[in-house]
Protein backbone atom coordinates (compact mmCIF):
# COMPACT_ATOMS: atom_id res chain seq x y z
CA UNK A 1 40.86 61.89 -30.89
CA UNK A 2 44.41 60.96 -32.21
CA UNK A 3 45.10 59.48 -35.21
CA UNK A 4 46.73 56.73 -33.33
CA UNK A 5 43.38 56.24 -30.96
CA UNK A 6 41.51 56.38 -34.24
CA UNK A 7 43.24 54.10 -36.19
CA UNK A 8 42.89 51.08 -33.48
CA UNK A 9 39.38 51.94 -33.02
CA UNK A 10 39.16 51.54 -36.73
CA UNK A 11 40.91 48.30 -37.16
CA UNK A 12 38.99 46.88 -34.39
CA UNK A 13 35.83 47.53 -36.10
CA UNK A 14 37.36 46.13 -39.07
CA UNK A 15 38.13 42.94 -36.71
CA UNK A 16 34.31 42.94 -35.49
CA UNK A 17 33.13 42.90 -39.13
CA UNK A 18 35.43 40.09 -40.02
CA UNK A 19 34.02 38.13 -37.06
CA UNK A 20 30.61 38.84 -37.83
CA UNK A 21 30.91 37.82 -41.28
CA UNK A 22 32.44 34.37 -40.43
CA UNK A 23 29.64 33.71 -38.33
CA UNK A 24 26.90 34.37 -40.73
CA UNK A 25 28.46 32.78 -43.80
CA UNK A 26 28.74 29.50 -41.41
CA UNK A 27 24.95 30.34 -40.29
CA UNK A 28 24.12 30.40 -43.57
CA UNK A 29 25.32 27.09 -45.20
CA UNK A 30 22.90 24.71 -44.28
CA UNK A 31 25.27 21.80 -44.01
CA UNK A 32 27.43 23.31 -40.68
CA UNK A 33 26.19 21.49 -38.22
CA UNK A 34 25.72 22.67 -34.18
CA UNK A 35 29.35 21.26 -33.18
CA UNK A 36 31.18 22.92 -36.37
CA UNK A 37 29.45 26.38 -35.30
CA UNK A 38 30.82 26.27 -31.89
CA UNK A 39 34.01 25.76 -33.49
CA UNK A 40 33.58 28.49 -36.08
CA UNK A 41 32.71 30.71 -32.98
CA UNK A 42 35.91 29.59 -31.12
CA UNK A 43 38.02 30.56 -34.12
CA UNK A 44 36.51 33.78 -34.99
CA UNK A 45 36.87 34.86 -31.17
CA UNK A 46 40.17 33.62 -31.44
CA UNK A 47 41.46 34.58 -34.82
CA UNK A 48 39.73 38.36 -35.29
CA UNK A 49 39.09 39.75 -31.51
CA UNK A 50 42.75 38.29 -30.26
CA UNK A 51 40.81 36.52 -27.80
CA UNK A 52 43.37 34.02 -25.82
CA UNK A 53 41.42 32.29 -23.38
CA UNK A 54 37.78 31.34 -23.81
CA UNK A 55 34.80 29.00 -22.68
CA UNK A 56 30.64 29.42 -23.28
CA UNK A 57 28.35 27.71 -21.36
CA UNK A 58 25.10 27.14 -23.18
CA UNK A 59 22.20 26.39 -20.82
CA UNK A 60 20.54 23.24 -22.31
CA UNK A 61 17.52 20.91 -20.36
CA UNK A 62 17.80 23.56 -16.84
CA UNK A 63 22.17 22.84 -17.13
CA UNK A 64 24.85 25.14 -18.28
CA UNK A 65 26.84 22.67 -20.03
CA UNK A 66 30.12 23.80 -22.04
CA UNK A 67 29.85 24.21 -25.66
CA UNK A 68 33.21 25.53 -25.91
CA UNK A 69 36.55 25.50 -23.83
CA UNK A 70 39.56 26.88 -24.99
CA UNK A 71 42.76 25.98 -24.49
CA UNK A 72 41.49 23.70 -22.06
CA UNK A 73 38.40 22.17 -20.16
CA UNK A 74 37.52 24.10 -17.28
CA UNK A 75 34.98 22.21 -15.32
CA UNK A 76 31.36 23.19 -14.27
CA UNK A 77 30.29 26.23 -14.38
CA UNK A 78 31.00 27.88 -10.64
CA UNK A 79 27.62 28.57 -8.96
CA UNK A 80 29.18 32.33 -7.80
CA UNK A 81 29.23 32.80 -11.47
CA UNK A 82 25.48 32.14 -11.95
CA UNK A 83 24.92 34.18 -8.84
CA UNK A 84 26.57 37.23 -9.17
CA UNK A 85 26.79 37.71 -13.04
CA UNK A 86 23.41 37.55 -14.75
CA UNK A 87 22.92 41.37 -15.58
CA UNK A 88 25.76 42.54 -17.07
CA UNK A 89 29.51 41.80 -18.03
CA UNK A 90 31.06 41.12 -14.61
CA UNK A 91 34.89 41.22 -13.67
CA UNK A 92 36.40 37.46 -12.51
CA UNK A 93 39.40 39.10 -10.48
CA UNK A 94 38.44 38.52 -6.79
CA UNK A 95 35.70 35.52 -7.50
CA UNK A 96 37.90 32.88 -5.94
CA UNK A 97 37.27 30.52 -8.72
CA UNK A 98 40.03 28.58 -8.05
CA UNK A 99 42.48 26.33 -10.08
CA UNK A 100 41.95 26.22 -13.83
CA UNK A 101 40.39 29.37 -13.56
CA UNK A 102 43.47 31.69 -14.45
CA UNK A 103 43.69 33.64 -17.17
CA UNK A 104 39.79 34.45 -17.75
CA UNK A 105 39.47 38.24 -16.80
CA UNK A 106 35.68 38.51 -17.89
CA UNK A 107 31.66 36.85 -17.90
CA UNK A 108 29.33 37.91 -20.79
CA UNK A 109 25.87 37.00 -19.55
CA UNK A 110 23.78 36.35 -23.19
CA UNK A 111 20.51 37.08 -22.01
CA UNK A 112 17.20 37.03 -24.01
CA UNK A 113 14.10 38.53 -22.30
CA UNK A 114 15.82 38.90 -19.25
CA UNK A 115 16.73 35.00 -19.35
CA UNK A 116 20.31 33.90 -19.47
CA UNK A 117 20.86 31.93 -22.31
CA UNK A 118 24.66 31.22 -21.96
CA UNK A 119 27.99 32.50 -20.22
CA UNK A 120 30.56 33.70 -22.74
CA UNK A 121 33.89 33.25 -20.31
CA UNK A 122 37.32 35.49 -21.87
CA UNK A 123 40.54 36.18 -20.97
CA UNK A 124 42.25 38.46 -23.98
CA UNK A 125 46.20 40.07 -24.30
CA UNK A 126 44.00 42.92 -26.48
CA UNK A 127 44.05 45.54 -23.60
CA UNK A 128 42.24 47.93 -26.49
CA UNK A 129 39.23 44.69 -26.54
CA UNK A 130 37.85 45.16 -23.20
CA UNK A 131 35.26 48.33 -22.66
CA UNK A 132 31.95 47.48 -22.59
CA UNK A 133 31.15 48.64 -26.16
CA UNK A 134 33.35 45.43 -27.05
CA UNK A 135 31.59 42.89 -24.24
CA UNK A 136 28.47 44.13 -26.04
CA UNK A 137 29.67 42.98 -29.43
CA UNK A 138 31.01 39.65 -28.20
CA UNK A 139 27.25 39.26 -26.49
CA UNK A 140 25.85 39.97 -29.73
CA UNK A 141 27.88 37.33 -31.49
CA UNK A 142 27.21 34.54 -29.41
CA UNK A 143 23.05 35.29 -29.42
CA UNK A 144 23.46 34.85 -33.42
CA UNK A 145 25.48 32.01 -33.05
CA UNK A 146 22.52 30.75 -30.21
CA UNK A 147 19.63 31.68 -32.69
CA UNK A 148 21.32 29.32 -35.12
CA UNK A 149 21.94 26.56 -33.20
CA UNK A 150 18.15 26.74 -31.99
CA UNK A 151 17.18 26.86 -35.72
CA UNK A 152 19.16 23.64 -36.60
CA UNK A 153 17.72 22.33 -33.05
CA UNK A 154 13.93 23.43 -34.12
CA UNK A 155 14.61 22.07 -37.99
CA UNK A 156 15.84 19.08 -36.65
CA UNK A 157 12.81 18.54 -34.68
CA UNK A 158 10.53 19.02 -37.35
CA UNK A 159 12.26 16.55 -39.55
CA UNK A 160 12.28 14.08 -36.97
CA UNK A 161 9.00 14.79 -36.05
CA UNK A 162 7.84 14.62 -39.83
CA UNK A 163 9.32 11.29 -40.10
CA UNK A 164 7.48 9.82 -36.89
CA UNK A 165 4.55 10.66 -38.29
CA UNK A 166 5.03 9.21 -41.53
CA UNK A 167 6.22 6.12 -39.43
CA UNK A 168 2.89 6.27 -38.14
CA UNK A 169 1.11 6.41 -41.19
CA UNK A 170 2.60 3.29 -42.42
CA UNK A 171 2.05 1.36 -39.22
CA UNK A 172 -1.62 2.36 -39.51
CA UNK A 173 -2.04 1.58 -43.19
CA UNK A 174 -0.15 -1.97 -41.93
CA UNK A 175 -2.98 -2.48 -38.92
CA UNK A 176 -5.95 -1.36 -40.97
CA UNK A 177 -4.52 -4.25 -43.27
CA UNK A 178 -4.44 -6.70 -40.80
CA UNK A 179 -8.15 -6.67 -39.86
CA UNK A 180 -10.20 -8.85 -41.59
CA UNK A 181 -12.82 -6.99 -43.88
CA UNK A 182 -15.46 -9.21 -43.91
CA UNK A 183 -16.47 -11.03 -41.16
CA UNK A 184 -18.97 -14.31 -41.22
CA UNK A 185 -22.81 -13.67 -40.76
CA UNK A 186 -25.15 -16.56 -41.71
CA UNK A 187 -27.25 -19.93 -41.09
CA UNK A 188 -24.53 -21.13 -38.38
CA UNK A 189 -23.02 -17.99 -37.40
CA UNK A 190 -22.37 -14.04 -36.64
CA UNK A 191 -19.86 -12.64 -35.41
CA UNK A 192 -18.93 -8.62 -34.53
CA UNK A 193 -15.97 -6.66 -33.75
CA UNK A 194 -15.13 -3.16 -31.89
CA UNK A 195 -11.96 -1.72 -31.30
CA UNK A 196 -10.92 1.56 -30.18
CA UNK A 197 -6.97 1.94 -29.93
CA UNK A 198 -5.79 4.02 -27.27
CA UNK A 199 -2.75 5.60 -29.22
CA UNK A 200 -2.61 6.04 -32.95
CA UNK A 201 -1.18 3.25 -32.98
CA UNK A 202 -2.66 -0.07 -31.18
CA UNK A 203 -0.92 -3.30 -29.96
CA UNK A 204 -4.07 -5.62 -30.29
CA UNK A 205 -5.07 -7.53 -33.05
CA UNK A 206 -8.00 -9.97 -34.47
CA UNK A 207 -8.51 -11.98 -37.31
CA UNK A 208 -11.37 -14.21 -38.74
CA UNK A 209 -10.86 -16.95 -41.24
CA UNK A 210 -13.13 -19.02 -42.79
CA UNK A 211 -10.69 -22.43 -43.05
CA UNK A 212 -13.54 -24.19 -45.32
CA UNK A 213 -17.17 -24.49 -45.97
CA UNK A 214 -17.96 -25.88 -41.48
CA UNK A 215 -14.83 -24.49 -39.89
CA UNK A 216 -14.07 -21.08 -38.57
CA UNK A 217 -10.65 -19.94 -36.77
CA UNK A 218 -10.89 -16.58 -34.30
CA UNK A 219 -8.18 -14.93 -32.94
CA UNK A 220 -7.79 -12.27 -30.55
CA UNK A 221 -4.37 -11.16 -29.57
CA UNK A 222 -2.42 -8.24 -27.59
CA UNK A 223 1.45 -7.45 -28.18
CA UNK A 224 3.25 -5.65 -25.33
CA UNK A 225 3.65 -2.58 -25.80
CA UNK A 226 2.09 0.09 -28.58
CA UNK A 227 3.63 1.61 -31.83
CA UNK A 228 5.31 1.32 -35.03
CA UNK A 229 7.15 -1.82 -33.52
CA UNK A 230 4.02 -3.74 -31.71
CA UNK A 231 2.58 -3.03 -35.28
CA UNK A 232 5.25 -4.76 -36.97
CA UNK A 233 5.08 -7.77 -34.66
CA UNK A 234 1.35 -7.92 -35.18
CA UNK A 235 1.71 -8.41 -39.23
CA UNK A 236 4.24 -11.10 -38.70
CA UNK A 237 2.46 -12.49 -36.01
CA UNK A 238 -0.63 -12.54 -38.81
CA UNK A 239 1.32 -13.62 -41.68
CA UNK A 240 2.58 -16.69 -39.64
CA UNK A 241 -0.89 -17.60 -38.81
CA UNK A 242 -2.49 -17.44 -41.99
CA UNK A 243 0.54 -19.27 -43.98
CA UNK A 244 -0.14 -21.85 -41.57
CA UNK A 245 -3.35 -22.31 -41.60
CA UNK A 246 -3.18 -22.82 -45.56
CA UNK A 247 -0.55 -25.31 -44.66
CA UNK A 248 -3.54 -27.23 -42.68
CA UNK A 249 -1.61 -27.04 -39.36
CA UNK A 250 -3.22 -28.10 -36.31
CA UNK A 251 -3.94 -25.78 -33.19
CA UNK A 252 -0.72 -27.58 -31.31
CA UNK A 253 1.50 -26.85 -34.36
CA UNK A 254 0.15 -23.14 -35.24
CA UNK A 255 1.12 -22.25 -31.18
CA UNK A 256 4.67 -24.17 -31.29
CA UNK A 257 5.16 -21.97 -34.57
CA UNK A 258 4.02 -18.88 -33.59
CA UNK A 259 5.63 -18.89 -30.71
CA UNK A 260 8.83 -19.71 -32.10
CA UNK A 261 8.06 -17.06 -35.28
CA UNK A 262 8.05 -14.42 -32.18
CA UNK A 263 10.53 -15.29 -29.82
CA UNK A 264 12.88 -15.17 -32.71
CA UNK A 265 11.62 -11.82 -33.83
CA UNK A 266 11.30 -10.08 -30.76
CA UNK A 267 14.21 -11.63 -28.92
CA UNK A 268 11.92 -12.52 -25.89
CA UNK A 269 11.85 -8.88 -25.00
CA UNK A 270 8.39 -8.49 -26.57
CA UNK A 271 5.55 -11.17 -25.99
CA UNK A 272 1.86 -11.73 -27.25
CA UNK A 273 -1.29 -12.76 -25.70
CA UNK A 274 -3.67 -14.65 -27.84
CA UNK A 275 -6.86 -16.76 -27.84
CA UNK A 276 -7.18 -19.09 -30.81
CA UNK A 277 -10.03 -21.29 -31.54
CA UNK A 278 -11.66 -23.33 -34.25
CA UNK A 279 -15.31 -23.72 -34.16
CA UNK A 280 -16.49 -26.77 -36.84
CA UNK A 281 -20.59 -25.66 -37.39
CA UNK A 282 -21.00 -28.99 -38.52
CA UNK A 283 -20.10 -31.07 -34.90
CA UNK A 284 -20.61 -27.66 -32.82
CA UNK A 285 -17.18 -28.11 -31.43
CA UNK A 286 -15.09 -25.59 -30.38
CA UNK A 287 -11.08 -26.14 -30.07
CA UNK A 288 -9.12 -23.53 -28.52
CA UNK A 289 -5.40 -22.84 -26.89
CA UNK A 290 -5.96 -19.62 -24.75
CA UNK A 291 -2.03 -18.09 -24.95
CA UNK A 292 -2.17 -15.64 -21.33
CA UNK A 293 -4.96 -14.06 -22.67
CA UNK A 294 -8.15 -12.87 -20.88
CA UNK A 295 -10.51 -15.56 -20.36
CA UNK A 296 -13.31 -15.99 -23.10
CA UNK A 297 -16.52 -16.39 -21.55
CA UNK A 298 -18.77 -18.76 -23.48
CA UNK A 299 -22.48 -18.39 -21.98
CA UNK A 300 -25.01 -20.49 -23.24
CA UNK A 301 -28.44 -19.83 -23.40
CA UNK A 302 -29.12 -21.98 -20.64
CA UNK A 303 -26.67 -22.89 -17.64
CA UNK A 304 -23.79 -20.91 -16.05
CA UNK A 305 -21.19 -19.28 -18.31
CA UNK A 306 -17.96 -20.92 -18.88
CA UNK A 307 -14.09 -19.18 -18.78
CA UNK A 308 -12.06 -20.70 -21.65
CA UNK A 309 -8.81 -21.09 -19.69
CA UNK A 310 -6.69 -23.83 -21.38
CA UNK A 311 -3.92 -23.29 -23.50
CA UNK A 312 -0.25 -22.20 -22.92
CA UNK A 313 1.83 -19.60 -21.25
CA UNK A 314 2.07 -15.95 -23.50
CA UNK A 315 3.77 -16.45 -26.86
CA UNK A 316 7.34 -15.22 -27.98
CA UNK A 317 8.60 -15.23 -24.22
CA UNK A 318 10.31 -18.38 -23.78
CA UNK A 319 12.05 -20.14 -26.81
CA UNK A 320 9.48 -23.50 -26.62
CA UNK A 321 5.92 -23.14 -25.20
CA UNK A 322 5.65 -25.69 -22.42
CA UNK A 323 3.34 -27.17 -21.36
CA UNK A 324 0.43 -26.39 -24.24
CA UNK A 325 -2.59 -27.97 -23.48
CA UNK A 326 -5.80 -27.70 -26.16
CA UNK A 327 -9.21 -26.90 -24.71
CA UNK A 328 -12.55 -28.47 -26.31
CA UNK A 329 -16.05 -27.64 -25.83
CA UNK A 330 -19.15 -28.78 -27.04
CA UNK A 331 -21.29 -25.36 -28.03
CA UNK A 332 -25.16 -25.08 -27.21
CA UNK A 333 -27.33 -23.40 -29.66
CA UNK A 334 -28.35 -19.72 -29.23
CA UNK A 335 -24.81 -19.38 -27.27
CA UNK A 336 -22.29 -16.54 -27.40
CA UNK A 337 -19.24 -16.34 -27.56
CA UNK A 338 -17.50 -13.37 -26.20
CA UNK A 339 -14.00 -12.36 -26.40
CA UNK A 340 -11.86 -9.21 -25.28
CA UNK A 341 -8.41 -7.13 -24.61
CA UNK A 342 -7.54 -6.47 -21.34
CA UNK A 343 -8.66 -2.83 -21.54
CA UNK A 344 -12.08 -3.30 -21.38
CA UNK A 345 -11.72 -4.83 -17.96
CA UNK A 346 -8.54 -2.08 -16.77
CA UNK A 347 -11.45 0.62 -16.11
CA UNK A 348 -11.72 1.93 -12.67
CA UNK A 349 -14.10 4.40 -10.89
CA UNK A 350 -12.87 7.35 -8.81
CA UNK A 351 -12.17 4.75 -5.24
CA UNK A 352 -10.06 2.83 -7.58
CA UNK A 353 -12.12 -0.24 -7.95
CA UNK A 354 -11.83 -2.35 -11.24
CA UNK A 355 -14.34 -2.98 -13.39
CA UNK A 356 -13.07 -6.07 -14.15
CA UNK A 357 -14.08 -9.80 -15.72
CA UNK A 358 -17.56 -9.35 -13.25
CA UNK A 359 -18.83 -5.98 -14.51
CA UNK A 360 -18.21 -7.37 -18.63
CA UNK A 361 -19.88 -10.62 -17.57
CA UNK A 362 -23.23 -8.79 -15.99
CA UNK A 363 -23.06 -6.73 -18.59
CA UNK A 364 -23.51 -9.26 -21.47
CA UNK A 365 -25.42 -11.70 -19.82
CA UNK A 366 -28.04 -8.91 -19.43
CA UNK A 367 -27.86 -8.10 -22.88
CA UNK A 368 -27.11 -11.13 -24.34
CA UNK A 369 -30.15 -11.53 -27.11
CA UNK A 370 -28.89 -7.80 -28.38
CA UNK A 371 -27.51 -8.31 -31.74
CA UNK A 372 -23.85 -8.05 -31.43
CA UNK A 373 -23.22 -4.10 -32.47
CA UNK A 374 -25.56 -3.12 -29.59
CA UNK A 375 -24.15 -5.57 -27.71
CA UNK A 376 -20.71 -3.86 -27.66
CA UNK A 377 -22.12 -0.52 -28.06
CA UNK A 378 -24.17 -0.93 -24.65
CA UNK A 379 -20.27 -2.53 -22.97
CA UNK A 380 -18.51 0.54 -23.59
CA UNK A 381 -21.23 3.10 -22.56
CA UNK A 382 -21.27 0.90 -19.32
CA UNK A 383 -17.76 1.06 -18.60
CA UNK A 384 -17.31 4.77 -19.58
CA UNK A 385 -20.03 5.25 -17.20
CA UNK A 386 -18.23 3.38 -14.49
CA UNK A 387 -14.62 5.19 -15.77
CA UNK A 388 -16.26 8.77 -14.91
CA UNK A 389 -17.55 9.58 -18.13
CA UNK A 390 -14.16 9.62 -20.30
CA UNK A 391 -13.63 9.04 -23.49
CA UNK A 392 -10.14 7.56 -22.99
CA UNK A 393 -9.61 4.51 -21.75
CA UNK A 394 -6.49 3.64 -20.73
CA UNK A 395 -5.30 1.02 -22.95
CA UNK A 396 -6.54 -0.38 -26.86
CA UNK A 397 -10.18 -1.91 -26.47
CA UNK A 398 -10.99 -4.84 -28.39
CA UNK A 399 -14.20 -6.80 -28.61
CA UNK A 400 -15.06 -9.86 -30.68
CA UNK A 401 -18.04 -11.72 -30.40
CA UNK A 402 -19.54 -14.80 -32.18
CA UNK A 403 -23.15 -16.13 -31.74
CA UNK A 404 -23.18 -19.71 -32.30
CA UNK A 405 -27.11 -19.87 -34.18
């Protein structure tokens, strides 16, 4: 070998190492992000290997989509690329790639377990920087330069993913706070409560309060939707009801409010269903506004059941509620009251049929002397039954019962 041969053999290897050092020291500093090491990569090519014309095409979601294009954008990634150079470095000179295409004399397939990872596309004036032991370099580069970027991809992931569930945590630790602890059991009344949330994170809600020594407020209620921001809407939709309910509002005024607390939280792009009722032990009357929500069924212990219907349209969909009409109803002794989410009716069997308001009301009315655990306990054996057998039901569950003594 000549001493001329030598030295350029030896001063590219010099170049290499210079490349291969800028790429790690940028690898290493935690701060570059994805786009800066594409850059970096441009340069290095650009700067140490005398690379003049470059593009890499990173496949990302099934796509080749370029990362890099250099000294100008290039377009898609030709399909006769992608068929003919997936092995090995191929030769563009009699592809037919057409305009834009001049001046790139070579493809670097980066493959990884016999999958191509990304196109590195050059054209270079360095007629000494173009045997194969140099493609195999330049391949080499851009998989560490790949292996980073998935690393930042990967560590971004996990952060984000670390955050959700931390998100999570808070909207559960919010929800758990939402539901009443103690719930009424004596000379006039008991009442029970299920719920099984279908993500970690439910949209329905129920409250209890005991409003003074004959007077009882329940509330059932489903947001749309499910997550940290059905969560969110849920404590404000609480908060608003229990600030007015120390304020002494009526049932009109606590719907006009409420409604108007969500609408202007949600921006009518989220709504809530709710049933609201005030039961006085005393007179045994029961005032209600039913807000879109499943009907309540009120079955006495004698005589058919009734479907507490009257109310308003959904809340926090429309600016003003029209229309809000408040129910009343005289309660028997011995009756039960029954209320629900629309999940425990959204069950259906394998031919697709629902088990629906008619299944929950046979069910109850069968069991209706159970106390209320068994009660509930006995409803969602029956319509896992009727679901096949699962577990999961499609949507949050919510039961809450009161027996009127």
């Amino acid at each position: 070998m000549s001493n001329t041969t030598s030295d350029k053999r030896l001063f590219l290897k010099e170049r290499e190492l210079n490349a291969l050092l800028e790429i790690t020291q940028a690898i290493t500093q935690d701060s570059t992000g994805e786009a800066a090491l594409y850059k970096i990569f441009q340069f290095t090519l650009i700067g140490q290997l005398g690379v003049r014309r470059l593009a890499l095409y990173v496949l990302t979601d099934g796509v080749y989509r370029a990362e890099v294009s250099f000294p100008a954008v290039v377009g898609p990634l030709p399909e006769i690329v992608l068929a003919q150079c997936y092995a090995a470095p191929c030769i563009m000179e009699g592809l037919d790639l057409g305009p834009g295409w001049e001046g790139f004399e070579t493809v670097i397939p980066v493959t990884q377990a016999e999958r191509v990872l990304a196109y590195v596309l050059i054209g270079t004036a360095q007629a000494d920087y173009a045997d194969q032991e140099a493609m195999k370099f330049i391949e080499t580069l851009a998989n560490i330069l790949l292996g980073a970027v998935e690393n930042r991809r990967l560590t971004r992931q996990r952060m984000a993913a670390a955050a959700l569930r931390r998100e999570i945590e808070i909207a559960q630790d919010v929800q758990r706070l939402l539901f009443p602890t103690h719930l009424p059991n004596n000379a006039a009344v008991a009442v029970a409560r299920t719920y099984v949330p279908h993500t970690q994170i439910g949209g329905d809600y129920f409250d209890v309060v005991e409003i003074d020594a004959d007077r009882l407020l329940l509330c059932i209620a489903d947001v749309s939707g499910k997550g940290v921001a059905a969560a969110l809407l849920m404590s404000n939709f609480q908060a608003g009801l229990r600030t007015l309910l120390r304020q002494g509002a009526d049932l009109p005024v606590i719907a006009y409010e409420l409604n108007h607390l969500i609408f202007r939280n949600a921006g009518g792009e989220k709504f809530i269903t709710a049933f609201l009722g005030i039961y006085d032990c005393r007179t045994r009357h029961l005032r209600f506004v039913n807000a879109g929500h499943n009907d309540p069924i009120l079955l006495p212990d004698q005589g058919p059941p009734q479907f507490l219907k009257t109310g308003a349209v959904m809340l926090g969909i429309i600016e003003e509620l029209p229309r809000l009409e408040v129910g009343e109803v005289v309660v028997p002794p011995r009756s039960l009251l029954f209320n629900y989410t629309d999940g425990l009716t959204e069950v259906f069997d394998a031919e697709g049929n629902e088990f629906g308001e008619e299944g929950v009301l046979r069910v109850i009315a069968q069991n209706r002397y159970l106390p209320l655990p068994r009660l509930h306990e006995t409803l969602l054996r029956e319509i896992r039954a009727f679901g096949g057998g699962t577990d999961q039901f499609a949507d949050d569950v919510t039961i809450l019962s009161c027996r009127m003594k």
